[in-house]
Protein backbone atom coordinates (compact mmCIF):
# COMPACT_ATOMS: atom_id res chain seq x y z
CA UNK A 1 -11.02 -5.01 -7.12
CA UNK A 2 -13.17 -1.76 -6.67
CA UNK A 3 -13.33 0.33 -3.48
CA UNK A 4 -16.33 -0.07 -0.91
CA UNK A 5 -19.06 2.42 -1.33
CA UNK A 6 -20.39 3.49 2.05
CA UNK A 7 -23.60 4.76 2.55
CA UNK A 8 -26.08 5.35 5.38
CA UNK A 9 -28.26 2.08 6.73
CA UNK A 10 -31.34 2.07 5.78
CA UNK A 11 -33.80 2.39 8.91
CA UNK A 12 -35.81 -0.20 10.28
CA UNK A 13 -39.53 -0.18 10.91
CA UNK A 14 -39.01 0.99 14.73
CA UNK A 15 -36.71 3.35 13.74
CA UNK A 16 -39.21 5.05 11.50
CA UNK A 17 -41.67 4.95 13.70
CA UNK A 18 -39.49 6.42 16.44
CA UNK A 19 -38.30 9.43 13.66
CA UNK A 20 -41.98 9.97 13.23
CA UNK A 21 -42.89 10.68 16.97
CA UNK A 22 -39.59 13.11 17.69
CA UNK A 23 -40.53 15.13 14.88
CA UNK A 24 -44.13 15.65 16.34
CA UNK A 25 -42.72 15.90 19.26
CA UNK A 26 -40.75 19.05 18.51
CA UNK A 27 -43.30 20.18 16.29
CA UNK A 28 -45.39 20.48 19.63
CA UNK A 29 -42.93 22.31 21.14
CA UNK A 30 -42.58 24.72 19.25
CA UNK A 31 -46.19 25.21 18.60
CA UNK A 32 -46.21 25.99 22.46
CA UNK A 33 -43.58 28.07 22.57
CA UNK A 34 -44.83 30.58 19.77
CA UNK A 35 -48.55 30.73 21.62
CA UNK A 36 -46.49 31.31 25.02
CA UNK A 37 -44.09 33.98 23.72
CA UNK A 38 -47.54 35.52 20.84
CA UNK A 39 -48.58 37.70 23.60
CA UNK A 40 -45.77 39.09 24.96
CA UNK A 41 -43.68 40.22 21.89
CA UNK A 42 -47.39 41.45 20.20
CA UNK A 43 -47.55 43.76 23.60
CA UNK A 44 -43.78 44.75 23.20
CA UNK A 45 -44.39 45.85 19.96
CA UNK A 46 -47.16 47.59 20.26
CA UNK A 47 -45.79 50.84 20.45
CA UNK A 48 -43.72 50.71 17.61
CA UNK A 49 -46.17 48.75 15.34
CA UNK A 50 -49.62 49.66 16.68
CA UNK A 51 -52.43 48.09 14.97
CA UNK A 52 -49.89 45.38 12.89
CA UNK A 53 -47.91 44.21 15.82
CA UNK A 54 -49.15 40.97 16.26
CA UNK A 55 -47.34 40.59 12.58
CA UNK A 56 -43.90 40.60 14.96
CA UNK A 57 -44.35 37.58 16.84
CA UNK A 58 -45.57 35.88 13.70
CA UNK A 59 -43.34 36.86 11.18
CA UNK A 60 -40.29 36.14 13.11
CA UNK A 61 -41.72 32.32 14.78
CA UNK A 62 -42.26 31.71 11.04
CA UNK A 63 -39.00 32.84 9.74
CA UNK A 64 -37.08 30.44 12.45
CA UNK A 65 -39.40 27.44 11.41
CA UNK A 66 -38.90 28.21 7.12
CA UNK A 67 -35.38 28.70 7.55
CA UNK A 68 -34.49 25.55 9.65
CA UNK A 69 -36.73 23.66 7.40
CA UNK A 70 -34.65 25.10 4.25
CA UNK A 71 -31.37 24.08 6.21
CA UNK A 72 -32.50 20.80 6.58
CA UNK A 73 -33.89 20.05 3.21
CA UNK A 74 -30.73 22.37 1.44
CA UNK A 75 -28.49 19.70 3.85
CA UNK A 76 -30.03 16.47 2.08
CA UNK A 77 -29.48 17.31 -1.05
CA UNK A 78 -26.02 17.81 -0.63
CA UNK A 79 -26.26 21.83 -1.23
CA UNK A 80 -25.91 23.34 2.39
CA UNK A 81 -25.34 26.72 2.91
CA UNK A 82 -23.09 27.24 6.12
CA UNK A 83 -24.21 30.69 6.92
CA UNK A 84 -27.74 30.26 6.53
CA UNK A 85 -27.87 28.28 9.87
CA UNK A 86 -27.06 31.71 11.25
CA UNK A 87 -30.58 33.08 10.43
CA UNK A 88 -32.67 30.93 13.14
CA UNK A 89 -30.05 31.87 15.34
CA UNK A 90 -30.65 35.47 15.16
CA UNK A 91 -34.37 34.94 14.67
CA UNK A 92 -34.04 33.22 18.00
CA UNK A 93 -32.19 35.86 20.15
CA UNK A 94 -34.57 38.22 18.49
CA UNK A 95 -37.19 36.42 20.12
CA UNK A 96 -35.84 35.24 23.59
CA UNK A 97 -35.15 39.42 24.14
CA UNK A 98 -38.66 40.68 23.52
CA UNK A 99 -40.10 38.20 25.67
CA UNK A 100 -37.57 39.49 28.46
CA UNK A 101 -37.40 42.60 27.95
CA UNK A 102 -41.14 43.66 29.23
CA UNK A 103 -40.26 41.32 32.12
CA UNK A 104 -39.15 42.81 35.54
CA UNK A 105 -38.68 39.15 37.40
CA UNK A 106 -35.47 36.91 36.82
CA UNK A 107 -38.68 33.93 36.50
CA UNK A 108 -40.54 35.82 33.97
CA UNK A 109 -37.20 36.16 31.39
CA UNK A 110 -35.79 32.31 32.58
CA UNK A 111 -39.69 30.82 31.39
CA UNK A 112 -40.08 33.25 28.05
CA UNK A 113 -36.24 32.54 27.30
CA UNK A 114 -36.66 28.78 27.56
CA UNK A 115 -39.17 27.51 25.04
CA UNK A 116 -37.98 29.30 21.98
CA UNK A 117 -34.30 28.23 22.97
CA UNK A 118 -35.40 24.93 22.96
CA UNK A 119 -36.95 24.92 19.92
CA UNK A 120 -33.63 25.79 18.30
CA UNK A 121 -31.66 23.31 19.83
CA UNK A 122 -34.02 20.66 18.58
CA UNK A 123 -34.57 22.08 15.06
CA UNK A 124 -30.17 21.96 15.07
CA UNK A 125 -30.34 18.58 16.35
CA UNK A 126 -32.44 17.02 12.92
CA UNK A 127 -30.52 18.93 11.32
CA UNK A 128 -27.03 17.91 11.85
CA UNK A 129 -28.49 14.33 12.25
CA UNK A 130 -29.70 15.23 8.21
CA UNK A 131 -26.87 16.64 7.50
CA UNK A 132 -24.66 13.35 8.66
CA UNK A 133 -27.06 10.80 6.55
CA UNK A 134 -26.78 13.62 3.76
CA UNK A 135 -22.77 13.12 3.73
CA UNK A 136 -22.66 9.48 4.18
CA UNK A 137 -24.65 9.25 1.02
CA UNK A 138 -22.38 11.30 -1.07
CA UNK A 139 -20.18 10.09 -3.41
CA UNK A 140 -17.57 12.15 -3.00
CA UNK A 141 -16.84 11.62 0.77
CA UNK A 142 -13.78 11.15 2.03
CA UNK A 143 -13.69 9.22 5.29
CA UNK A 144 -11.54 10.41 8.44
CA UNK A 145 -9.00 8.74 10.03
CA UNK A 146 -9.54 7.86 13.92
CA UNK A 147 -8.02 9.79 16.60
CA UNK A 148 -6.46 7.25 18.65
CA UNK A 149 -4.27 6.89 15.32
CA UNK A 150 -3.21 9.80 15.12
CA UNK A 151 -2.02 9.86 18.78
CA UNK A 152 -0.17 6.81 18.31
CA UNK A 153 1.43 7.32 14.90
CA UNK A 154 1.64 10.74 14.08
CA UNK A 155 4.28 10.81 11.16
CA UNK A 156 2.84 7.38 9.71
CA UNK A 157 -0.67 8.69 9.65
CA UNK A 158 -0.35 12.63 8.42
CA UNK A 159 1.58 10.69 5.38
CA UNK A 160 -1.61 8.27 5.10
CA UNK A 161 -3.72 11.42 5.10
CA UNK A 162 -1.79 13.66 2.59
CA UNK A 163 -2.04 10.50 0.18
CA UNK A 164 -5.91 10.08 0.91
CA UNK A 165 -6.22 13.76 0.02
CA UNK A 166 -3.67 13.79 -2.83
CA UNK A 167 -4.85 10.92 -4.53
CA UNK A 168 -8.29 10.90 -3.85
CA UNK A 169 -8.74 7.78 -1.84
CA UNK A 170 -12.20 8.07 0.27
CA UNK A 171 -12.32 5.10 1.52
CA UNK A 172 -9.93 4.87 4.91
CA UNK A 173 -9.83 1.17 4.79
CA UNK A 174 -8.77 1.11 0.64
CA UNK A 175 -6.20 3.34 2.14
CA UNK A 176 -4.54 1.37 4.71
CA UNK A 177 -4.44 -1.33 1.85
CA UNK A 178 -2.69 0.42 -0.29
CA UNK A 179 -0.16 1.94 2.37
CA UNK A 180 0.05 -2.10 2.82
CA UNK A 181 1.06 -2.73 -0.85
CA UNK A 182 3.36 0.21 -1.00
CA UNK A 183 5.57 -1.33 2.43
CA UNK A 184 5.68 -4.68 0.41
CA UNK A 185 6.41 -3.22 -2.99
CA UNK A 186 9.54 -0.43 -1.30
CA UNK A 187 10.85 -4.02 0.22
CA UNK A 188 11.01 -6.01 -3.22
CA UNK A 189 12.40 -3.27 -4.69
CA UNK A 190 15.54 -2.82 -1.93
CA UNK A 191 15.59 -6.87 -2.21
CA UNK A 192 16.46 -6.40 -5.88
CA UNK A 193 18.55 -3.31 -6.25
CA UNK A 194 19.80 -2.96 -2.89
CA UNK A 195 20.62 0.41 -0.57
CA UNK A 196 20.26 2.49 -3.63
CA UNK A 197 17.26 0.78 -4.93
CA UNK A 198 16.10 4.48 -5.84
CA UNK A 199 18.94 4.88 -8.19
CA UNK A 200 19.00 1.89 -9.40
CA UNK A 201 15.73 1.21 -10.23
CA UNK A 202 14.16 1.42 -13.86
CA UNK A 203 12.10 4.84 -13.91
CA UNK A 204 8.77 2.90 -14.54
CA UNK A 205 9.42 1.35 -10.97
CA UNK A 206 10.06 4.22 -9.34
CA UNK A 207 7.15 6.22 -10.76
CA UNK A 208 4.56 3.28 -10.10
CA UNK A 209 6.23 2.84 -6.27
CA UNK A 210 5.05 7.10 -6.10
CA UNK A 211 1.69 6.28 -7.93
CA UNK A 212 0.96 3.81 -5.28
CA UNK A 213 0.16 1.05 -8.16
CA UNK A 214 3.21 -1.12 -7.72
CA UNK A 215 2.50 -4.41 -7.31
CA UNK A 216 4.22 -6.62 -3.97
CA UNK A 217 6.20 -9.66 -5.28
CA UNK A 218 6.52 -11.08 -1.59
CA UNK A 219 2.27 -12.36 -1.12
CA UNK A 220 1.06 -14.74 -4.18
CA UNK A 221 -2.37 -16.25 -3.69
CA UNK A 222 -2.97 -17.00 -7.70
CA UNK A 223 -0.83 -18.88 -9.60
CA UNK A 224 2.16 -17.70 -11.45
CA UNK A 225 0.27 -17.14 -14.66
CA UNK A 226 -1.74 -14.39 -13.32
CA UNK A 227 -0.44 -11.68 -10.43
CA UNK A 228 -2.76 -9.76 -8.01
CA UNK A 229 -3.38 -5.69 -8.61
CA UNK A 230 -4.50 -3.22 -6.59
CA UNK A 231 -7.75 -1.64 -6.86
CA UNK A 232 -7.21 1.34 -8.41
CA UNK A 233 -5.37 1.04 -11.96
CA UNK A 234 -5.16 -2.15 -12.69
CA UNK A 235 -4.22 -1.71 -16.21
CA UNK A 236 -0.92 0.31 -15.16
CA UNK A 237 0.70 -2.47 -13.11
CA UNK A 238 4.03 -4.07 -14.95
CA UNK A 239 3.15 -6.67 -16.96
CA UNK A 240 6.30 -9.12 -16.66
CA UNK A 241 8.56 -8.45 -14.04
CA UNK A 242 9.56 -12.07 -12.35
CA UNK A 243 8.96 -15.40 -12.97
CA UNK A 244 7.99 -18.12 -10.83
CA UNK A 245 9.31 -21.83 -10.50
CA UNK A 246 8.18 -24.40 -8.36
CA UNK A 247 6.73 -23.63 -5.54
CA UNK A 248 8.66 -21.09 -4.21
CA UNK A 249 8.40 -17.15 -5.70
CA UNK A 250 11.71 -16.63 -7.65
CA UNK A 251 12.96 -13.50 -9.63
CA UNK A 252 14.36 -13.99 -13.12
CA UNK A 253 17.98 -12.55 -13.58
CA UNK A 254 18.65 -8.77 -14.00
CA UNK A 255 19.75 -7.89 -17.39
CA UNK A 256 22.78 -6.21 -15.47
CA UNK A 257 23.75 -9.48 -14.10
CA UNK A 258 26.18 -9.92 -17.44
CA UNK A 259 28.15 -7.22 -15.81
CA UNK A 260 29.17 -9.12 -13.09
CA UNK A 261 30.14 -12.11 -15.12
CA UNK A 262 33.93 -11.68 -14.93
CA UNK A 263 34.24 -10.70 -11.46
CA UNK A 264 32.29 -13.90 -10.83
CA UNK A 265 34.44 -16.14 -12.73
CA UNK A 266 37.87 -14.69 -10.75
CA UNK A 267 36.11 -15.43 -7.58
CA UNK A 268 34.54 -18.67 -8.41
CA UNK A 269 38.08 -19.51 -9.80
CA UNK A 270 40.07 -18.46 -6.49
CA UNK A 271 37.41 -20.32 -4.70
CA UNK A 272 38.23 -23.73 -6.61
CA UNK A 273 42.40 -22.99 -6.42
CA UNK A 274 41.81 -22.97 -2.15
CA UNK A 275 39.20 -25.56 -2.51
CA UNK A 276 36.16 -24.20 -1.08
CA UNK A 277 33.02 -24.73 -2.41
CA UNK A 278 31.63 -21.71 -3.66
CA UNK A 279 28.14 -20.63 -2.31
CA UNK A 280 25.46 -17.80 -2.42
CA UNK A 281 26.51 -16.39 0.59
CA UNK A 282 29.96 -16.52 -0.15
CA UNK A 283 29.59 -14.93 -3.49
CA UNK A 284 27.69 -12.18 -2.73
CA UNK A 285 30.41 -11.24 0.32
CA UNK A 286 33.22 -11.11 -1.78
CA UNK A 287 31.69 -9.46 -4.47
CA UNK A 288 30.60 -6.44 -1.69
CA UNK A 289 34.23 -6.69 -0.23
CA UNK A 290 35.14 -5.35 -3.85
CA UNK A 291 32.97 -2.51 -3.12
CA UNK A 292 29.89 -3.68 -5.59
CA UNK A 293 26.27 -2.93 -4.22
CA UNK A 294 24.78 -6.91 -4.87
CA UNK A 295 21.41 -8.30 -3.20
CA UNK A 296 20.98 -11.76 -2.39
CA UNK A 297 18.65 -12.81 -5.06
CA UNK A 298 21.42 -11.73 -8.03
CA UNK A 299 23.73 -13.37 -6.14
CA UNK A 300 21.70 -16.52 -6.61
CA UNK A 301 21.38 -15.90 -9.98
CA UNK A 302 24.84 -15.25 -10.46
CA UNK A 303 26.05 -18.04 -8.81
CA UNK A 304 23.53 -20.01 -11.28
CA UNK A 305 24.68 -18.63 -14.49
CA UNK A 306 28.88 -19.53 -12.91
CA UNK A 307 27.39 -23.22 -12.06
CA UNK A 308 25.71 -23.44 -15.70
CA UNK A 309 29.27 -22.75 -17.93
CA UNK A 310 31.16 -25.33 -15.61
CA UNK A 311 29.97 -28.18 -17.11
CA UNK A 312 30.34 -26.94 -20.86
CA UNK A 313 34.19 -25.77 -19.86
CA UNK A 314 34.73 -29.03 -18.48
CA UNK A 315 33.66 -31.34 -21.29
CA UNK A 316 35.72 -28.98 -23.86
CA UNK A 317 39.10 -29.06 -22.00
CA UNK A 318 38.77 -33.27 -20.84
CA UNK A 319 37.69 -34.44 -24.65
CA UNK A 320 35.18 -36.76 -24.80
CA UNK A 321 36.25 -39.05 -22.75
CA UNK A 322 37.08 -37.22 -19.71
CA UNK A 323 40.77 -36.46 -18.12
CA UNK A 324 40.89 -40.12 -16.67
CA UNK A 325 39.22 -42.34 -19.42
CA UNK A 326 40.91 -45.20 -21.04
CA UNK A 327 41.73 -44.71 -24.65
CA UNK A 328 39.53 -47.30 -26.98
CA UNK A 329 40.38 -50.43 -27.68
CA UNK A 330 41.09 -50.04 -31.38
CA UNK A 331 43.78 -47.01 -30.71
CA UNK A 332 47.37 -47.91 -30.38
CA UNK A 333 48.58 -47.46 -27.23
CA UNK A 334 52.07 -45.43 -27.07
CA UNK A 335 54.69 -45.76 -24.32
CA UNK A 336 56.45 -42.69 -25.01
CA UNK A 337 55.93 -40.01 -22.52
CA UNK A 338 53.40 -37.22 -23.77
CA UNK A 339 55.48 -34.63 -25.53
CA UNK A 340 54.87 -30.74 -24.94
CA UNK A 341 52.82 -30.80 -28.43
CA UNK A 342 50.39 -33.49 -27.07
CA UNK A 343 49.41 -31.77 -23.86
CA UNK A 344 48.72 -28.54 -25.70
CA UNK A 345 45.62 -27.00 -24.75
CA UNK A 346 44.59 -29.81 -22.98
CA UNK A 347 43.82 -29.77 -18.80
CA UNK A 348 46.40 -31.32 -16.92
CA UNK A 349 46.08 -34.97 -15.44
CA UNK A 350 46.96 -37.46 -12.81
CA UNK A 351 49.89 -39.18 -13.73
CA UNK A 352 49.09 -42.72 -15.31
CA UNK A 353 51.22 -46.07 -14.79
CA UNK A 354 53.51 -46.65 -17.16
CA UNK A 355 52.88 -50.20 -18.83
CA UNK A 356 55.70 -52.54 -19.03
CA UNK A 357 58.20 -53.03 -22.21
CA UNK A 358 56.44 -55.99 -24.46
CA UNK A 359 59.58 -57.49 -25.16
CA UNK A 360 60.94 -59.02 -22.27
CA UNK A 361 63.97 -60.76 -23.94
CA UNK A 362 65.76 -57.07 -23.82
CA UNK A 363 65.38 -57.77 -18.93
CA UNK A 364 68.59 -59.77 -18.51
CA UNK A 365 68.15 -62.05 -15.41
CA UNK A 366 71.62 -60.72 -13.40
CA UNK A 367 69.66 -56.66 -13.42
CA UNK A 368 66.65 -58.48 -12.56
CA UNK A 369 68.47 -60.22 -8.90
CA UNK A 370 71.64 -58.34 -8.74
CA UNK A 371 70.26 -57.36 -5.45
């Protein structure tokens, strides 16, 4: 997946056709404001210039039109200069006090003042609206992040912004995507490890979780032969971490889960000498009451691996025919009670009925109804 590229919308027909009429528009206006204001700042300068001061008024109308027009056109091709806006500026108030200054009526310096001020304002209008198409365009823009955000959720969003800036994310939507996957990805990791799922994590986990380019276990739209990566290195992300079976999204066993083998076994054992069926839950308690950091999912797993040597411990200590099977028919049977030799090693059993003696000449009828 590759971030958006934003750009400015191309203008309709009407559009142009409106852009077409401002800009003669102002170009009238300030036609009419340099014949207006011609006169008076040639007469102004008169006695300073004589014979060359209707240069004044000319030279300095022209510099404010050249150097808005070289603001605008410097501001589309991405290579403003700040301070050159400041020249028209001047140029302006240069003009607006010459045309007041030979005036002795507050009318007279409001009407000379007026025209060349507004053709500033409207030469600083196209420009910033240049200046905006300009940066849309640009590659390198970085978009902002809206205000009502940042009144809402100050913390949350200056750390959104210091990662936009850090890590060079322009786009503000790619961002909040990738805050998204970095929430999901922190949670897998403290359903795994735990509290201290920053200690305990492998070092390639923690540094992708900083990078931003961990991938979330919790959301699967694919199937579990290919995972979802974000947009921006997808190359970097792990490239077996779980496993999945069935339908439901299922981690594969720690490697540390060996660890907790024994520890299992005692507590699945006291479990079976009180009788209670060990569960998940149950597990994972009393290995925490030991003071062992365990999530739920290695409990599960644990709990599997104790569930998956029962039968194999079973079958070795019963035989082969189980604790309760009948001998076959082609071994003798004995009547002597099992000595300590016999039982050896074997699991204990229910006590069987003792078959009667086969010769029954030895019962003598006066034990059999003494009674």
């Amino acid at each position: 997946m590759t971030a958006t590229t934003y750009g400015p919308r191309p203008l309709t027909e009407g559009e142009h056709t409106a852009v077409s009429v401002t800009t003669a528009a102002v170009a009238a206006l300030g036609l009419l404001g340099f014949v207006i204001s011609f006169a008076t700042v040639a007469r102004a300068a008169g006695p300073s210039f004589g014979t060359m001061a209707w240069m004044v008024p000319l030279g300095i109308d022209l510099g404010i039109a050249v150097f808005s027009a070289l603001d605008i056109v410097l501001a589309r091709l991405g290579m403003r200069v700040r301070p050159l806006r400041l020249v028209p500026w001047s140029l302006t108030g240069a003009t607006v006090y010459l045309n007041v200054a030979g005036e002795d009526t507050v009318f007279g310096m409001v009407a000379h003042a007026m025209l060349p001020l507004l053709w500033v304002v409207a030469v600083e209008v196209g420009a910033c609206a240049v200046r905006k198409r300009a940066d849309l365009a640009k590659p390198d823009r970085m978009e902002s992040i809206r205000l009502s955000r940042w009144l809402l959720a100050l913390p949350s969003t200056f750390a959104l912004w210091r990662r936009m800036v850090l890590w060079e994310i322009r786009s503000y939507p790619d961002a909040l995507r990738r805050e998204r996957d970095r929430i999901l990805a922190r949670t897998d990791l403290q359903d795994r490890y735990g509290r201290l799922w920053r200690i305990k994590a492998t070092r390639r986990e923690r540094a992708l979780y900083r990078l931003g380019e961990l991938v979330p276990e919790g959301i699967r739209l694919a199937p579990a032969t290919t995972r979802p990566t974000l947009p921006t290195a997808p190359a970097r992300r792990p490239t077996a971490r779980t496993t999945r079976k069935g339908g439901r999204p299922r981690r594969t066993a720690p490697t540390d889960v060996d660890d907790l083998m024994p520890l299992g076994r005692q507590i699945a054992a006291d479990h079976q000498t009180r009788g209670i069926t060990l569960s998940r839950d149950r597990l994972r308690d009393a290995i925490r009451r030991t003071g062992q950091s365990i999530s739920t999912d290695r409990a599960g797993a644990l709990l599997a691996r104790l569930r998956a040597e029962t039968p194999t411990a079973d079958t070795d200590a019963d035989g082969p025919h189980g604790p309760t099977a009948d001998p076959p028919p082609d071994e003798p049977r004995s009547d002597r009670a099992p000595s300590p030799t016999d039982t050896q090693g074997a699991a204990p059993t229910p006590p069987r009925t003792v078959a009667a003696p086969r010769n029954p000449a030895t019962v003598k009828a006066h034990e059999v109804y003494s009674s």
